[in-house]
C-alpha atoms as a PDB file:
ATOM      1  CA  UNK A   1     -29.199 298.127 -98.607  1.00  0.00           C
ATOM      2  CA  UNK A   2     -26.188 295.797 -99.939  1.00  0.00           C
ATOM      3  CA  UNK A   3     -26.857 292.493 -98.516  1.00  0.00           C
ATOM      4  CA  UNK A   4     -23.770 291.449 -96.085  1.00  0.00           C
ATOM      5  CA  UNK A   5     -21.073 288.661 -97.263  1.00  0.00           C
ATOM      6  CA  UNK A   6     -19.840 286.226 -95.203  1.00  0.00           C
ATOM      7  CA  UNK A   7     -16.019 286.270 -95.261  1.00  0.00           C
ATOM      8  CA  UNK A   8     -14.234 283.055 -95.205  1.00  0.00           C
ATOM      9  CA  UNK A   9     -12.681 281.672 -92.907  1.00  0.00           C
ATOM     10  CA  UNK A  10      -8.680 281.873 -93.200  1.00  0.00           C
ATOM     11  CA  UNK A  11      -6.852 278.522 -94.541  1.00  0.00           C
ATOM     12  CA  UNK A  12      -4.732 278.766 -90.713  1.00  0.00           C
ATOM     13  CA  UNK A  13      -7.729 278.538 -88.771  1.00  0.00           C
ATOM     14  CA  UNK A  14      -8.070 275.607 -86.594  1.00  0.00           C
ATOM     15  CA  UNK A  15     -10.606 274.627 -84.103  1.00  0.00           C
ATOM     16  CA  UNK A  16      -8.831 273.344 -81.192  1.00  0.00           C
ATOM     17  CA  UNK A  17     -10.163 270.109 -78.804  1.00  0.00           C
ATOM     18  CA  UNK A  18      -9.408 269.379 -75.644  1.00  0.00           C
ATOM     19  CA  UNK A  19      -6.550 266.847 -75.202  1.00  0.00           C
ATOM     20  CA  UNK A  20      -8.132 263.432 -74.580  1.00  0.00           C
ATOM     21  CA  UNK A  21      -6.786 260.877 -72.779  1.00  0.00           C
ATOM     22  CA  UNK A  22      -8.129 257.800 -72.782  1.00  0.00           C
ATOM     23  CA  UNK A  23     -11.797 259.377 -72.788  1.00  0.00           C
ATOM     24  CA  UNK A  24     -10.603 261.800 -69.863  1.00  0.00           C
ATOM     25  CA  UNK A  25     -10.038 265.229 -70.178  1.00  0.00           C
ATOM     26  CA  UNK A  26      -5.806 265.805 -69.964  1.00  0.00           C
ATOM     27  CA  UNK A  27      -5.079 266.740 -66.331  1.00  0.00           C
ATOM     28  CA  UNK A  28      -3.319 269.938 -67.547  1.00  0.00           C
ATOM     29  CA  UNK A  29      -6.506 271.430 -69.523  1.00  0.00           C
ATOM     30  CA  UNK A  30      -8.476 271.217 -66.070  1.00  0.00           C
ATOM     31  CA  UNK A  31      -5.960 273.207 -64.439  1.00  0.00           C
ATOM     32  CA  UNK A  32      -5.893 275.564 -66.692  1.00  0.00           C
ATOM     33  CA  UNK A  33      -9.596 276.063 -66.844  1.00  0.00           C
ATOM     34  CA  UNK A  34      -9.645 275.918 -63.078  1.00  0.00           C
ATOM     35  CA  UNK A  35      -6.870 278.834 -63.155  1.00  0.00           C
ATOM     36  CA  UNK A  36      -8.658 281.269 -65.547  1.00  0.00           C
ATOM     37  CA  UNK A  37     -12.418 280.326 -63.506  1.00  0.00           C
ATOM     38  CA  UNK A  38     -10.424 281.742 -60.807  1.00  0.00           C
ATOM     39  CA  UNK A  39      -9.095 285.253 -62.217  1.00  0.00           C
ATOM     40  CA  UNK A  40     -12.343 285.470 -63.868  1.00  0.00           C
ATOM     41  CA  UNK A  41     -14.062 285.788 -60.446  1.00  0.00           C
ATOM     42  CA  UNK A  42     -11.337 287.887 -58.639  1.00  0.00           C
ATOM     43  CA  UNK A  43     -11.765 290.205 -61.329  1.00  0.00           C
ATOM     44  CA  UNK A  44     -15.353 290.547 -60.789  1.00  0.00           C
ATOM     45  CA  UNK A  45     -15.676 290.553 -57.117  1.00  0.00           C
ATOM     46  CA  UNK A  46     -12.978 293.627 -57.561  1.00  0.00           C
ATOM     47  CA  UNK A  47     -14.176 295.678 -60.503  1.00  0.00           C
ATOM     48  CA  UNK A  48     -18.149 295.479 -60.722  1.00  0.00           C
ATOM     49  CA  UNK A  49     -20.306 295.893 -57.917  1.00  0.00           C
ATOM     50  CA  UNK A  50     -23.633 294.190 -58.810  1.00  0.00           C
ATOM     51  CA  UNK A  51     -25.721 296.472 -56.359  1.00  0.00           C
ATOM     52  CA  UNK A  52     -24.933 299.886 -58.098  1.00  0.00           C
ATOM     53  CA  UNK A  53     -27.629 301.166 -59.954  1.00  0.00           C
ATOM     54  CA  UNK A  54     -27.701 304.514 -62.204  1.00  0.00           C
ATOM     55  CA  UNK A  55     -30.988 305.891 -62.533  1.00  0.00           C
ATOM     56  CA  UNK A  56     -31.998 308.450 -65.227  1.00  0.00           C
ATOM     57  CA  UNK A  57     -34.156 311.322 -64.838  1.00  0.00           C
ATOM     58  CA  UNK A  58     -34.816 312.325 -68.154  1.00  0.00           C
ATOM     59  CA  UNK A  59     -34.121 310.203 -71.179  1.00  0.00           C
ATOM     60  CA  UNK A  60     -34.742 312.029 -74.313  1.00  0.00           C
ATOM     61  CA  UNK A  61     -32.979 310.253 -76.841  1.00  0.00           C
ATOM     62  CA  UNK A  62     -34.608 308.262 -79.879  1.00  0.00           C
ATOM     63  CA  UNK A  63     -32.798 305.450 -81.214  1.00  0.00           C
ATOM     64  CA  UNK A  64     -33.409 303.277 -84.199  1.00  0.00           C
ATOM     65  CA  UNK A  65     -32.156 300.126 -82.864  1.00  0.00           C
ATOM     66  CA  UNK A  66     -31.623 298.801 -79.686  1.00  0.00           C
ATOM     67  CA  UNK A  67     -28.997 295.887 -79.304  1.00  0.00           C
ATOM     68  CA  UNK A  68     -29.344 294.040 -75.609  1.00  0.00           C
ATOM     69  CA  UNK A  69     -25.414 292.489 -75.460  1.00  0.00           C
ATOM     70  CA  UNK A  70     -22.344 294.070 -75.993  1.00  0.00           C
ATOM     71  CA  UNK A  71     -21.148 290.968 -76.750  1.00  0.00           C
ATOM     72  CA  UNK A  72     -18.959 289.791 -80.045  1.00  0.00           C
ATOM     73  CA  UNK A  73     -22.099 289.692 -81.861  1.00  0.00           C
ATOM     74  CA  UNK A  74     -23.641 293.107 -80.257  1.00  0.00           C
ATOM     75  CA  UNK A  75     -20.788 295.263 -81.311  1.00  0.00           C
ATOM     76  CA  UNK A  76     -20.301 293.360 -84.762  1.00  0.00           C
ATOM     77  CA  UNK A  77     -24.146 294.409 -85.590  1.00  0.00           C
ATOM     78  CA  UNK A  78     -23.470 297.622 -84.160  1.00  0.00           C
ATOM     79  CA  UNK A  79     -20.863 298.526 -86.479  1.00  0.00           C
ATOM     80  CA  UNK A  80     -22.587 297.002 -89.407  1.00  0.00           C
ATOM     81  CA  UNK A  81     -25.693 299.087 -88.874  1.00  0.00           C
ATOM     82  CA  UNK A  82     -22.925 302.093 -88.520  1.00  0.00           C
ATOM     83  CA  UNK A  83     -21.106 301.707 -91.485  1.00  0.00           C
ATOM     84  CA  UNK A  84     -24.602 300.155 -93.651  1.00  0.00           C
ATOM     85  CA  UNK A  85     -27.050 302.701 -92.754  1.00  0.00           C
ATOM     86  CA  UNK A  86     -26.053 306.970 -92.527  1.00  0.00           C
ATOM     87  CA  UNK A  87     -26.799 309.049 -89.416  1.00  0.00           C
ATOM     88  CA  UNK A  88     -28.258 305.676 -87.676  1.00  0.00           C
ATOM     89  CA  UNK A  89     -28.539 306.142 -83.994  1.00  0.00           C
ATOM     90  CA  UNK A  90     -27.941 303.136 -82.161  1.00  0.00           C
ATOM     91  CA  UNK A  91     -28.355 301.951 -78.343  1.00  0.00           C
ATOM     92  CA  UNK A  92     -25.884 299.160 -76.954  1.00  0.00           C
ATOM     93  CA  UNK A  93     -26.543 297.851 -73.618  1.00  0.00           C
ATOM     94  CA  UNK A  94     -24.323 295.730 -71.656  1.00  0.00           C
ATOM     95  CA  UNK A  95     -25.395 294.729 -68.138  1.00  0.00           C
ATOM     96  CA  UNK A  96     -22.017 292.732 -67.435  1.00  0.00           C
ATOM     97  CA  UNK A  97     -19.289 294.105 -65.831  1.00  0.00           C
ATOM     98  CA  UNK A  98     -17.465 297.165 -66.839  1.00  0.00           C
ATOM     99  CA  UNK A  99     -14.332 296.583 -69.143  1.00  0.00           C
ATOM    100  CA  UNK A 100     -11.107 298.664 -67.832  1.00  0.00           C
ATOM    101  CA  UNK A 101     -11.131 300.281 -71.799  1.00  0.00           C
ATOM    102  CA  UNK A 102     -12.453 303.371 -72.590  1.00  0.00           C
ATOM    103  CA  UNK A 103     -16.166 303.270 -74.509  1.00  0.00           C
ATOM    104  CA  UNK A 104     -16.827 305.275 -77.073  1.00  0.00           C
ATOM    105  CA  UNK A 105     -19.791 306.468 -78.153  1.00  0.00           C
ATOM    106  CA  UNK A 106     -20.628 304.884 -81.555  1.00  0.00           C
END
């Protein structure tokens, strides 16, 4: 198997900091995070309901890897494996909330 490259990182890419003010954090970033904290958890309260439960009967499928996280790094090894290794069969599982996108199955 071809080992994997790391790409570099594009000249435009910045890491951004918080603004600082005088060692505080700028007024303005905390309202900010305090607005997105809050859409996060409507969202959540609306969309997944943490009680449901799907149970399977019969589960007859062999896979040769199992990732736990469908994270950035989940689905980035997932489609390595994919496009690295023919006819893989691979198991993703996500125990967060349910994105409003359609899943494939890889």
């Amino acid at each position: 198997m071809e080992k994997l490259k790391k790409a570099p990182l594009p000249s435009s890419f910045k890491k951004s900091r918080p603004k600082e003010t005088n060692g505080a954090i700028d007024p303005e970033l905390i309202k900010e995070l305090k607005f997105d904290t809050d859409i996060r958890d409507l969202w959540s309260k609306s969309v997944y309901d943490r009680d449901r439960r799907e149970i399977f009967e019969k589960i007859d499928e062999i896979y040769d890897f199992i990732i736990v996280g469908a994270g950035t790094a989940g689905c980035v090894l997932a489609r390595e494996l994919i496009h690295n290794i023919p006819h893989v069969n691979i198991l993703v599982l996500e125990a967060g909330p349910p994105t409003t996108q359609v899943n494939d199955r890889m």
